[in-house]
Structure formats: structure tokens, C-alpha cells
C-alpha atoms as a PDB file:
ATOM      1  CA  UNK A   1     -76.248 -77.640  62.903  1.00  0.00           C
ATOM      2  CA  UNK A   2     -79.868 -77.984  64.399  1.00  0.00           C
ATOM      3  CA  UNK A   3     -80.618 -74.832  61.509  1.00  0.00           C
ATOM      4  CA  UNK A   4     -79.311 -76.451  58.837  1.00  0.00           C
ATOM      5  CA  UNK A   5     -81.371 -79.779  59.275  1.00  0.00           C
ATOM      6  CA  UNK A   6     -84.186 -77.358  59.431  1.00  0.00           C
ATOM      7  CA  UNK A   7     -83.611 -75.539  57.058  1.00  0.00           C
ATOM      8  CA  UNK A   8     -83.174 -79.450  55.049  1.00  0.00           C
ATOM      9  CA  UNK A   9     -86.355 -80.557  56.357  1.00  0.00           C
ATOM     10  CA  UNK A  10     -88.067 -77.604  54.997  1.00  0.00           C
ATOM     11  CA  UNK A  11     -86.541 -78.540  51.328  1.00  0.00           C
ATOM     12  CA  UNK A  12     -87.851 -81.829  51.984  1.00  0.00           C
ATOM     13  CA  UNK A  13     -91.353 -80.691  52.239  1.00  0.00           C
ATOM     14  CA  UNK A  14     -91.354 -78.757  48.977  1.00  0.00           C
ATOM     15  CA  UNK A  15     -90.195 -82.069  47.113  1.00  0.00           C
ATOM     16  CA  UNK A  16     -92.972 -83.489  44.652  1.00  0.00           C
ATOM     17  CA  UNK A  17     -90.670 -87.144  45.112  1.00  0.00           C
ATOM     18  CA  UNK A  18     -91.316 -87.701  48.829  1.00  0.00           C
ATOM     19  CA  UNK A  19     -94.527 -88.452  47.804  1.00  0.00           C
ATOM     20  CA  UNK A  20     -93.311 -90.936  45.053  1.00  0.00           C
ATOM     21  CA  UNK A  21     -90.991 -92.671  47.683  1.00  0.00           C
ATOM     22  CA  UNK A  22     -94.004 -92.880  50.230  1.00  0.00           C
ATOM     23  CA  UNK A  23     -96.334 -94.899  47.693  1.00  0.00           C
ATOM     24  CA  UNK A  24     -93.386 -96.890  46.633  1.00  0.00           C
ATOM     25  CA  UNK A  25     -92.130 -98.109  50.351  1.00  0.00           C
ATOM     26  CA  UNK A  26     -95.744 -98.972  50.900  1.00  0.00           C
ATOM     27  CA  UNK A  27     -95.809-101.237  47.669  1.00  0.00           C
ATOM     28  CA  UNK A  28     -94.590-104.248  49.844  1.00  0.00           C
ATOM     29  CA  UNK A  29     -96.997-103.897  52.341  1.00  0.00           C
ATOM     30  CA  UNK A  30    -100.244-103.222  49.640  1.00  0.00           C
ATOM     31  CA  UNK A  31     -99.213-106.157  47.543  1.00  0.00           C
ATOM     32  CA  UNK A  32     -99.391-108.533  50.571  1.00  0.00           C
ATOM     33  CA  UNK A  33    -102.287-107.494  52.038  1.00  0.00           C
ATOM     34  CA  UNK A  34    -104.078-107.206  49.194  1.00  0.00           C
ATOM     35  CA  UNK A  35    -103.324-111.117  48.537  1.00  0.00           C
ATOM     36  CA  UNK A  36    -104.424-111.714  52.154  1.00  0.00           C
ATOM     37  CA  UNK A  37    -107.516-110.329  51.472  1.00  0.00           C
ATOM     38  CA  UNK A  38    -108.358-111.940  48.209  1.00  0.00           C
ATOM     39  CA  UNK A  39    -106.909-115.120  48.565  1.00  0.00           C
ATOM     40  CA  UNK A  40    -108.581-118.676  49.787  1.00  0.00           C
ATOM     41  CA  UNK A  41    -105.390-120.366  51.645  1.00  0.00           C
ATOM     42  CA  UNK A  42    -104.420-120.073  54.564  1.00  0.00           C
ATOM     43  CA  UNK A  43    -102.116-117.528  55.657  1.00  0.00           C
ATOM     44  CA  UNK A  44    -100.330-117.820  59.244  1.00  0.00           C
ATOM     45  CA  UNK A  45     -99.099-114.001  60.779  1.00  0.00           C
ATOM     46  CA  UNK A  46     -95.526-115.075  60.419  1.00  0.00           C
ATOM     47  CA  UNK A  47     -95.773-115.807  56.578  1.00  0.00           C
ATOM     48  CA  UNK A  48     -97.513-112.690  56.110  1.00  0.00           C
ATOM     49  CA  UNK A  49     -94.927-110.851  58.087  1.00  0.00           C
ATOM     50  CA  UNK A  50     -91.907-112.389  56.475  1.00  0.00           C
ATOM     51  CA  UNK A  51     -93.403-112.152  52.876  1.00  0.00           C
ATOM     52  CA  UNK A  52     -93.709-108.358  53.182  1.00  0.00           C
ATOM     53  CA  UNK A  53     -90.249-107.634  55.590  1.00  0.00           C
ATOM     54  CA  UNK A  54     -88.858-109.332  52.584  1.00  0.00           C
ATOM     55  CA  UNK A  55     -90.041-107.426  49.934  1.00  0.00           C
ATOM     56  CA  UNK A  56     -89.413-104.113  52.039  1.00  0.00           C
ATOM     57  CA  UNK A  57     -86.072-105.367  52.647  1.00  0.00           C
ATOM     58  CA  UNK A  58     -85.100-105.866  49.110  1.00  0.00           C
ATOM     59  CA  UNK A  59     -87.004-102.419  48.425  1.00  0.00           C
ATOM     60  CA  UNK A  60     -85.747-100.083  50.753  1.00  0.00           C
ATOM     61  CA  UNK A  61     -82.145-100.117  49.961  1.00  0.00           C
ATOM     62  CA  UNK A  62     -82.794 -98.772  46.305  1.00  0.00           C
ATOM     63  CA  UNK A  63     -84.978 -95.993  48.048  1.00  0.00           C
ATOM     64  CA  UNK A  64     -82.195 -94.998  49.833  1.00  0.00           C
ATOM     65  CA  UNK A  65     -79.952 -94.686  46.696  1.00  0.00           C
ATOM     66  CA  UNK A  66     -82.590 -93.104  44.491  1.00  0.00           C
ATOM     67  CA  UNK A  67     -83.935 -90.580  46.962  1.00  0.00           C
ATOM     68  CA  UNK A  68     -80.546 -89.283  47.974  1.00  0.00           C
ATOM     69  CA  UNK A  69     -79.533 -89.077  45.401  1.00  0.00           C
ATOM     70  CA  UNK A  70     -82.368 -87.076  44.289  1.00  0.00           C
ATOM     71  CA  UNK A  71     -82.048 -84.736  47.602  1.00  0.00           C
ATOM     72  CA  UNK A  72     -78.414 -83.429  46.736  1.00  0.00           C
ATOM     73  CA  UNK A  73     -78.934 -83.768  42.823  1.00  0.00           C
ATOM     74  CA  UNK A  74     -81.467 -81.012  42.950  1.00  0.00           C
ATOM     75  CA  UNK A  75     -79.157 -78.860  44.483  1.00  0.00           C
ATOM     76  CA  UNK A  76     -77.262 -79.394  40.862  1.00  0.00           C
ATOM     77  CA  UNK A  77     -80.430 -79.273  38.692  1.00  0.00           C
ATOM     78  CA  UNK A  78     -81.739 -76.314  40.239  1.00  0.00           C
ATOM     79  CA  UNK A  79     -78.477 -74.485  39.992  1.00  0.00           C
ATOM     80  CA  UNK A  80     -78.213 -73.245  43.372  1.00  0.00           C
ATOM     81  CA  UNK A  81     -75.455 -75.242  44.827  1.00  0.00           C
ATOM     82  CA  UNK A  82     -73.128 -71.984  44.371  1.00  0.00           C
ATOM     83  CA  UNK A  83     -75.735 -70.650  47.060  1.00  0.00           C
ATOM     84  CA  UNK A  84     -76.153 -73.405  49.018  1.00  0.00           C
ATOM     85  CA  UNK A  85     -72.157 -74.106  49.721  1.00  0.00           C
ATOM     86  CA  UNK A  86     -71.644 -70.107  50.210  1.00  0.00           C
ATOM     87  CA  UNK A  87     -73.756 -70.548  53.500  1.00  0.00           C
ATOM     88  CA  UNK A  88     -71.650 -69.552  56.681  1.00  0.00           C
ATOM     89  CA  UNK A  89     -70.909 -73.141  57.619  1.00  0.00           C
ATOM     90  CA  UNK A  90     -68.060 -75.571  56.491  1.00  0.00           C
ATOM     91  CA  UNK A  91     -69.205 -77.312  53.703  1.00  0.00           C
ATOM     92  CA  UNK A  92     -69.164 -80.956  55.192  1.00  0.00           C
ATOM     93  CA  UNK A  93     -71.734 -79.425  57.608  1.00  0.00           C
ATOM     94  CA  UNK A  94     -74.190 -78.587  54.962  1.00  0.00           C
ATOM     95  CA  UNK A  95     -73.656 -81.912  53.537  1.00  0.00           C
ATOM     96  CA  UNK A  96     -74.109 -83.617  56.859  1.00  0.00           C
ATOM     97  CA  UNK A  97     -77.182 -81.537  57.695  1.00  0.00           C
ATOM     98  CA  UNK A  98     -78.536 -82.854  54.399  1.00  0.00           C
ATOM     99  CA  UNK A  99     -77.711 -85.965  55.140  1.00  0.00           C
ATOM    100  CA  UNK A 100     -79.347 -86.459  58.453  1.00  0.00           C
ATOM    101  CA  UNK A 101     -82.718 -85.091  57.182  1.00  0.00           C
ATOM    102  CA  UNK A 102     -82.582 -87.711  54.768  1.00  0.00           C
ATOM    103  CA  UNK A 103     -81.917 -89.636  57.450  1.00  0.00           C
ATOM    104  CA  UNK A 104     -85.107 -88.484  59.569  1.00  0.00           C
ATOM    105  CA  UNK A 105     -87.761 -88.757  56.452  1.00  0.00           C
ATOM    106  CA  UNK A 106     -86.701 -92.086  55.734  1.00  0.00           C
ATOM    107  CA  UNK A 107     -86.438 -93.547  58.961  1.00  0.00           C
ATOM    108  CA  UNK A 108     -90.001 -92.150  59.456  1.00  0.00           C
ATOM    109  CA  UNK A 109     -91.628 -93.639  56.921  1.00  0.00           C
ATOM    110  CA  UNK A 110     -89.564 -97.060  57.130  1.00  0.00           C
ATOM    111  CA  UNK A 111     -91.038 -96.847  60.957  1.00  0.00           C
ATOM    112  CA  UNK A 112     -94.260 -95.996  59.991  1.00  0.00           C
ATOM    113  CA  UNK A 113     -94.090 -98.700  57.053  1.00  0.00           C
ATOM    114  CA  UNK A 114     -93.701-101.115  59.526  1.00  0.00           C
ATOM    115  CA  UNK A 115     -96.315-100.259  62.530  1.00  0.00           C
ATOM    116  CA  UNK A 116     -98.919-100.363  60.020  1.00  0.00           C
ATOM    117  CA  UNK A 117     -97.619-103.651  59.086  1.00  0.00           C
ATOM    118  CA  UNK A 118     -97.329-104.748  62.645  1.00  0.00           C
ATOM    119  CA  UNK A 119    -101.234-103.124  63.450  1.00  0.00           C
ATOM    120  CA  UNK A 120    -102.755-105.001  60.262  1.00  0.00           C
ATOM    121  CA  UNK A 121    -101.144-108.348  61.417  1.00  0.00           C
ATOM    122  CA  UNK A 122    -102.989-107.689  65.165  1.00  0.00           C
ATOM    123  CA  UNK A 123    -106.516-107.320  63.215  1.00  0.00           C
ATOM    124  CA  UNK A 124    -105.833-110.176  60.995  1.00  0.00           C
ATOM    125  CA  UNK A 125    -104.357-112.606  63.631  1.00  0.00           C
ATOM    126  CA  UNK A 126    -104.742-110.932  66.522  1.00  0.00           C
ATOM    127  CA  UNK A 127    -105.473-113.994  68.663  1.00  0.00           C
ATOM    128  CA  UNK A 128    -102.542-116.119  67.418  1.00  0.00           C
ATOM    129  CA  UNK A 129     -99.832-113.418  68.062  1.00  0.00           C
ATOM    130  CA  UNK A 130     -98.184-112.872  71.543  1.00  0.00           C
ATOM    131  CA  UNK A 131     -96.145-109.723  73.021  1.00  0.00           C
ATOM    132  CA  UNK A 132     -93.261-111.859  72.003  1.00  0.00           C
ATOM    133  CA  UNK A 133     -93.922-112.042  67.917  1.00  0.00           C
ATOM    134  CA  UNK A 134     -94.590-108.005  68.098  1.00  0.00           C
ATOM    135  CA  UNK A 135     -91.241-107.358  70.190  1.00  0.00           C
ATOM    136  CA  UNK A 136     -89.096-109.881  67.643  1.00  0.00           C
ATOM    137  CA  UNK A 137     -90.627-108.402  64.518  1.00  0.00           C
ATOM    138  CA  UNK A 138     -90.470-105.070  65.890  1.00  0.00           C
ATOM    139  CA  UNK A 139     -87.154-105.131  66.179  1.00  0.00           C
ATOM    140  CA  UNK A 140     -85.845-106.642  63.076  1.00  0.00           C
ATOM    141  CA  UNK A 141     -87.650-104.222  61.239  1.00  0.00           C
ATOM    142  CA  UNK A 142     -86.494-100.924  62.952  1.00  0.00           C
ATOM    143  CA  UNK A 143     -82.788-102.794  63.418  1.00  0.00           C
ATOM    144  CA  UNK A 144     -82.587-103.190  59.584  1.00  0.00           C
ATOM    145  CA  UNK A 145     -83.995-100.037  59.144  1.00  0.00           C
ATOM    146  CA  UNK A 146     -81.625 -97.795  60.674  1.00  0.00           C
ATOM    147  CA  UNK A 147     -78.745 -99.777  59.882  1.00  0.00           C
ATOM    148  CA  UNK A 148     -79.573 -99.433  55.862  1.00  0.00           C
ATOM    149  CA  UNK A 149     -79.905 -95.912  56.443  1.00  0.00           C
ATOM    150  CA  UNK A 150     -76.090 -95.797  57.925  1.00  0.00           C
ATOM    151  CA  UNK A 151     -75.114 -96.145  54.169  1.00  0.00           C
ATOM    152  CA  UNK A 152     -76.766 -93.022  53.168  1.00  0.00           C
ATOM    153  CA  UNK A 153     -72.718 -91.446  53.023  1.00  0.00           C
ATOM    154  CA  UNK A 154     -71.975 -93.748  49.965  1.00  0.00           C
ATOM    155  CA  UNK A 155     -75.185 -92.811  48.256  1.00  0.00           C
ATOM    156  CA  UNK A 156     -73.900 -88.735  48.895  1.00  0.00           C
ATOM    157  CA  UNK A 157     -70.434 -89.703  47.747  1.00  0.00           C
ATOM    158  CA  UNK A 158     -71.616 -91.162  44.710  1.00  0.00           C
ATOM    159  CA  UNK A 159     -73.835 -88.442  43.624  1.00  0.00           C
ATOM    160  CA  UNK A 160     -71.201 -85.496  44.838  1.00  0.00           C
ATOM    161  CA  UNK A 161     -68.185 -87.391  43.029  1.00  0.00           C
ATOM    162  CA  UNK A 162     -70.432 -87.877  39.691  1.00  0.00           C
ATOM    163  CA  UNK A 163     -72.722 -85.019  39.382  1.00  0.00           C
ATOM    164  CA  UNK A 164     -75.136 -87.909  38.227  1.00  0.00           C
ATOM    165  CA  UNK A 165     -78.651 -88.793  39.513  1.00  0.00           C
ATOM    166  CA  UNK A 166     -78.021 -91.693  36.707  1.00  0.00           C
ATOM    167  CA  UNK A 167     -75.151 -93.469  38.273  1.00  0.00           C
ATOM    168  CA  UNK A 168     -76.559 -93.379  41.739  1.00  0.00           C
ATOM    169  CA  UNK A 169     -79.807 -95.281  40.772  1.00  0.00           C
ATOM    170  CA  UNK A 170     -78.254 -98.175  39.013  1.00  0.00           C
ATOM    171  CA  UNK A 171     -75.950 -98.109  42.506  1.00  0.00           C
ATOM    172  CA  UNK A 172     -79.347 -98.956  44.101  1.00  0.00           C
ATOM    173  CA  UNK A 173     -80.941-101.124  41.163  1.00  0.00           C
ATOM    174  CA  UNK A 174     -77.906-103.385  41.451  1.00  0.00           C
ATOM    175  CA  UNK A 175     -78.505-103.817  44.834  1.00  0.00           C
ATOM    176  CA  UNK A 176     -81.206-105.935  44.702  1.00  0.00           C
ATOM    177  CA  UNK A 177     -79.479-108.028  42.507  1.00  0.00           C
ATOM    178  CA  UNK A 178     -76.246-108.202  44.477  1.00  0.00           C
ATOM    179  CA  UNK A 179     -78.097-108.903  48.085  1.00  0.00           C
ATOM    180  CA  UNK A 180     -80.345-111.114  46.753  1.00  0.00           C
ATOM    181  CA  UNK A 181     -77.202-113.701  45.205  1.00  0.00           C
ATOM    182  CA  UNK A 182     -75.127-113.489  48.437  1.00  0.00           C
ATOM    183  CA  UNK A 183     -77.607-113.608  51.253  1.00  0.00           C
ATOM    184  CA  UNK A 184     -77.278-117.484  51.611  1.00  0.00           C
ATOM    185  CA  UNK A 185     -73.906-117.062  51.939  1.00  0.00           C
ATOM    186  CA  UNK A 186     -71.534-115.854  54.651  1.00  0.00           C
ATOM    187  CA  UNK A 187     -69.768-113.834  51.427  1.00  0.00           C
ATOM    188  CA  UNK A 188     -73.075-111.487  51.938  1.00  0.00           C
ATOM    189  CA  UNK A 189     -70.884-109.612  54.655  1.00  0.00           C
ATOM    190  CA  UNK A 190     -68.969-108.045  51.763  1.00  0.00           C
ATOM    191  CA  UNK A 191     -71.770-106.316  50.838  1.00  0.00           C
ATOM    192  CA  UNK A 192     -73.749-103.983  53.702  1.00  0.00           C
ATOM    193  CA  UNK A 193     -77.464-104.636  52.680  1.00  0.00           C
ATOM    194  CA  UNK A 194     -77.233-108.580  52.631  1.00  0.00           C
ATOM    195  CA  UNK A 195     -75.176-108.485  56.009  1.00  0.00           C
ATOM    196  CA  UNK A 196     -78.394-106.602  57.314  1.00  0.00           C
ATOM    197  CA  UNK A 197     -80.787-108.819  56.497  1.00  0.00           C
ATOM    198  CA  UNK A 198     -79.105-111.355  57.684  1.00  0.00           C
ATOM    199  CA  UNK A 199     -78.148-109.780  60.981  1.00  0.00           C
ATOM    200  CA  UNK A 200     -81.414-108.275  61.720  1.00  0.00           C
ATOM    201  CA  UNK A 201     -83.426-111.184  60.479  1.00  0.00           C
ATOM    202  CA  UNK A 202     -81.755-113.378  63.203  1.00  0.00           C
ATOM    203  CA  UNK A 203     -84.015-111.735  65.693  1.00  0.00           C
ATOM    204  CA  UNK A 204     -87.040-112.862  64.057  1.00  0.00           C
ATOM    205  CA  UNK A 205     -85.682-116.314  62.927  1.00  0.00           C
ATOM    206  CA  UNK A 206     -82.536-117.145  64.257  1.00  0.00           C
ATOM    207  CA  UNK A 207     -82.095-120.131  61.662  1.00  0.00           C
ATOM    208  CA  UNK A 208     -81.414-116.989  59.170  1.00  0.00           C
ATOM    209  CA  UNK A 209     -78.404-115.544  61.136  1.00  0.00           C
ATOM    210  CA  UNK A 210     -74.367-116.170  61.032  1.00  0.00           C
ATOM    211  CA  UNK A 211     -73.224-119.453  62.102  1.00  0.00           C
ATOM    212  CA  UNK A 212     -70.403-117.769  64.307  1.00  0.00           C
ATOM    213  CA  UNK A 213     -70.076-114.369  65.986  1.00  0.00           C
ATOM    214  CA  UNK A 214     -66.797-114.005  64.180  1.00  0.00           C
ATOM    215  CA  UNK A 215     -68.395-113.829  60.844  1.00  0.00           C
ATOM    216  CA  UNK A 216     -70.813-111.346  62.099  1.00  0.00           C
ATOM    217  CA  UNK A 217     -68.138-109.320  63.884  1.00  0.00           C
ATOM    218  CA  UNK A 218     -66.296-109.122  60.438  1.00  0.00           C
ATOM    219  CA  UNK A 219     -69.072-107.950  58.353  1.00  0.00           C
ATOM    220  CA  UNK A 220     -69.785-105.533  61.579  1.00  0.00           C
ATOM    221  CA  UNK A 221     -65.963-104.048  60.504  1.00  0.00           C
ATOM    222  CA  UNK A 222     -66.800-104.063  57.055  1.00  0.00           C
ATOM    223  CA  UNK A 223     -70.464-102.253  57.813  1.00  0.00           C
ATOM    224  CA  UNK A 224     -68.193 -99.583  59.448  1.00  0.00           C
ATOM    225  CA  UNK A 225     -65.662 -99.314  56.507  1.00  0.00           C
ATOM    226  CA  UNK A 226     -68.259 -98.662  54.129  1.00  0.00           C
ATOM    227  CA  UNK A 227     -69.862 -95.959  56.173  1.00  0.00           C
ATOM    228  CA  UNK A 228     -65.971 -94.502  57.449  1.00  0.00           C
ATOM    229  CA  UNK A 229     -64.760 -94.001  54.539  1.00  0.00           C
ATOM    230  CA  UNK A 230     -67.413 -92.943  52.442  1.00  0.00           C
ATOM    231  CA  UNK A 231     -67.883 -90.166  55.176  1.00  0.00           C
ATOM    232  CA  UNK A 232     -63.738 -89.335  55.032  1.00  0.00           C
ATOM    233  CA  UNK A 233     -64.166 -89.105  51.412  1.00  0.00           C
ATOM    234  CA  UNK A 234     -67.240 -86.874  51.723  1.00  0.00           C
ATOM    235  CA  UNK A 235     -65.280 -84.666  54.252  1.00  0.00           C
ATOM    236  CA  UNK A 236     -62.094 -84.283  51.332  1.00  0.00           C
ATOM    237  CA  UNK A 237     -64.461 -83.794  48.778  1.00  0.00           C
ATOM    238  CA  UNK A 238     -65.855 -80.681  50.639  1.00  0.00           C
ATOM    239  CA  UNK A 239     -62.687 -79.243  51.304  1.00  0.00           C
ATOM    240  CA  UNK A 240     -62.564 -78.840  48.096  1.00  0.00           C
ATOM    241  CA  UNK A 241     -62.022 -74.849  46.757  1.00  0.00           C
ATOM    242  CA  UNK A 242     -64.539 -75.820  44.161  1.00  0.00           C
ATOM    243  CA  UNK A 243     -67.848 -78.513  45.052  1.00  0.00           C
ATOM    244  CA  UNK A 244     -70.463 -77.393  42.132  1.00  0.00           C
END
């Protein structure tokens, strides 16, 4: 497995669109700090924080969904998916391998996103922030992080199923639109992005969380559903006699 990841990686590093996604996850961050720098009010290190954690946060899912599907529809485009499935491996394993470096890039540069963030708040207001604000924002950002990044499965399952890079990026258009009309409600565990905002958000303001642990422990379930059975149906889809 640890060859086929690197063998992924090394794909990864030939792609002209890693670029494009690292300008784009940076957007949030540039936008902000460009309007701390320019502007005359007054701007406290939590606003400036939460104003760019939620941009990122309404960013980053679409990322996932575009780039992903990008990573596996090149194998189509480029025709060599007859090569890349004839490997000695089980198919799921190639798909999984692909899947984790996707995994690794993105979780990089979400993590990197955010301790540049985190460093440009401790120039800008580095006397009015404690070990305490750095901890709580450090860990809603790299808890909603990974936890988007779970759903990378239904991003593969879409593109596999549908041979599309088209359908795949409306998937992750749509779901800026969708989180963004459920996240006031306890509905948004239905749908995995708003339920991670919401969850990991709790740790920076807890006013944003669930009001009971049962409606987080149900949206927890329904997290895992989405990611269980988008993986199952990767897994059938690769056993398969013919993938491409």
C-alpha cells in the first residue's frame, strides 16, 4: 500500500491544479487580511479569526469535491485507467491509495492554511491573545479539517459511478448552498459539512454547538453512514470485471 500512495503522491506533483487549489484555499485568508490591513475600524483577533475560518469553511468542502474529482478524472482523460487498474493490486487498493494521497495534500495545505492564519493573528494581536485562543482555534480548524476530508469516498464514488468531472463539481458547488441554509438548524446533521461546522466550531464558541449530545451523536451516525457506505459502494464498484 505504502507504494501505491507513493507512487499517488508522485502524480500529485506533476498536476498543474494543485497549484490552482493552493491559491484558491488561501483566498479566505488574503481577502481578510488584506481588509485588516486597509481598513480604519477596529478589528478584535477573534473577528478576524472567525471571518476567515468561515470563509475557509464554506470553501474547503467544494475543494474537496473539485480536486478529487480532478485526481481520478485524469486517470479517464488521460486514457490510462486500463493501465492503472492492471497494476498487481486489487483494484479498491489503487483507489484507496489514491484516495489517501488526496487525503495527505489536502490536509497539508488546510494545516498550513491555518498556521499562517494562526501566525498572522500573533503579529497583529499578539498581546491580546493567550495560549488558550491559539489551542481553541487550533483545534477547530484542524478538527473540521480532517473531518471534511473523511468525505473524500463520496467525492470518488461520484466521479467513478459517472465518469464526469461535471457532476462532481456541482456536488461541491451545491454545497455551499446546502450548509450554508441548514447550519442554524439541528436539520444541518443530515448533511456532513454543516454538522462539521457546527461540531468543530463548538470548540471555539460553544454558543455555536448542538443543544444536546444526542443530536450530535446522531449526526456523528450519519457522518459515518455517509463515509461507510460510500466506501462499500467504492469497494463493489471495483470488483467490477470492467472499471474504465
Amino acid at each position: 500500500m505504502s507504494i501505491l500512495i507513493r507512487n499517488e503522491l508522485l502524480k500529485l506533483k506533476r498536476l498543474k491544479s494543485v497549484y490552482v487549489i493552493f491559491i484558491l484555499s488561501f483566498l479566505p485568508y488574503a481577502i481578510n487580511t488584506a481588509g485588516l490591513l486597509m481598513t480604519n475600524k477596529d478589528i478584535t483577533a477573534g473577528r478576524y479569526y472567525f471571518f476567515v475560518f468561515n470563509q475557509y469553511a464554506i470553501l474547503f468542502p467544494t475543494i474537496i469535491f473539485t480536486f478529487t474529482g480532478f485526481f481520478f478524472y485524469t486517470e479517464f482523460k488521460n486514457r490510462t485507467m486500463l493501465n492503472w487498474i492492471s497494476y498487481p493490486f486489487h483494484t479498491f487498493q489503487l483507489i484507496f491509495s489514491k484516495m489517501i494521497s488526496t487525503f495527505i495534500l489536502l490536509l497539508f495545505l488546510s494545516l498550513l492554511n491555518h498556521i499562517v492564519l494562526l501566525a498572522t493573528q500573533w503579529m497583529a494581536f499578539g498581546k491580546g491573545i493567550t495560549f488558550n485562543d491559539v489551542g481553541s482555534s487550533l483545534l477547530t480548524s484542524t478538527l473540521f479539517s480532517t473531518l471534511c476530508l473523511l468525505i473524500i469516498p463520496v467525492a470518488a464514488f461520484l466521479v467513478l459511478t459517472t465518469k464526469s468531472i461535471i457532476g462532481v463539481m456541482i456536488a461541491g458547488v451545491a454545497s455551499i448552498f446546502i450548509t450554508t441554509i441548514l447550519l442554524g438548524a439541528d436539520i444541518s446533521i443530515y448533511f456532513p459539512f454543516s454538522y462539521i461546522y457546527r461540531l468543530s466550531i463548538q470548540f471555539y464558541d460553544s454558543s455555536f454547538g448542538y443543544s444536546t449530545q444526542r443530536v450530535k451523536m446522531w449526526g456523528a451516525l450519519i457522518l459515518a453512514a455517509y463515509v461507510g457506505l460510500s466506501t462499500a459502494g467504492l469497494y463493489l464498484y471495483s470488483k467490477k470485471s470492467r472499471v474504465y
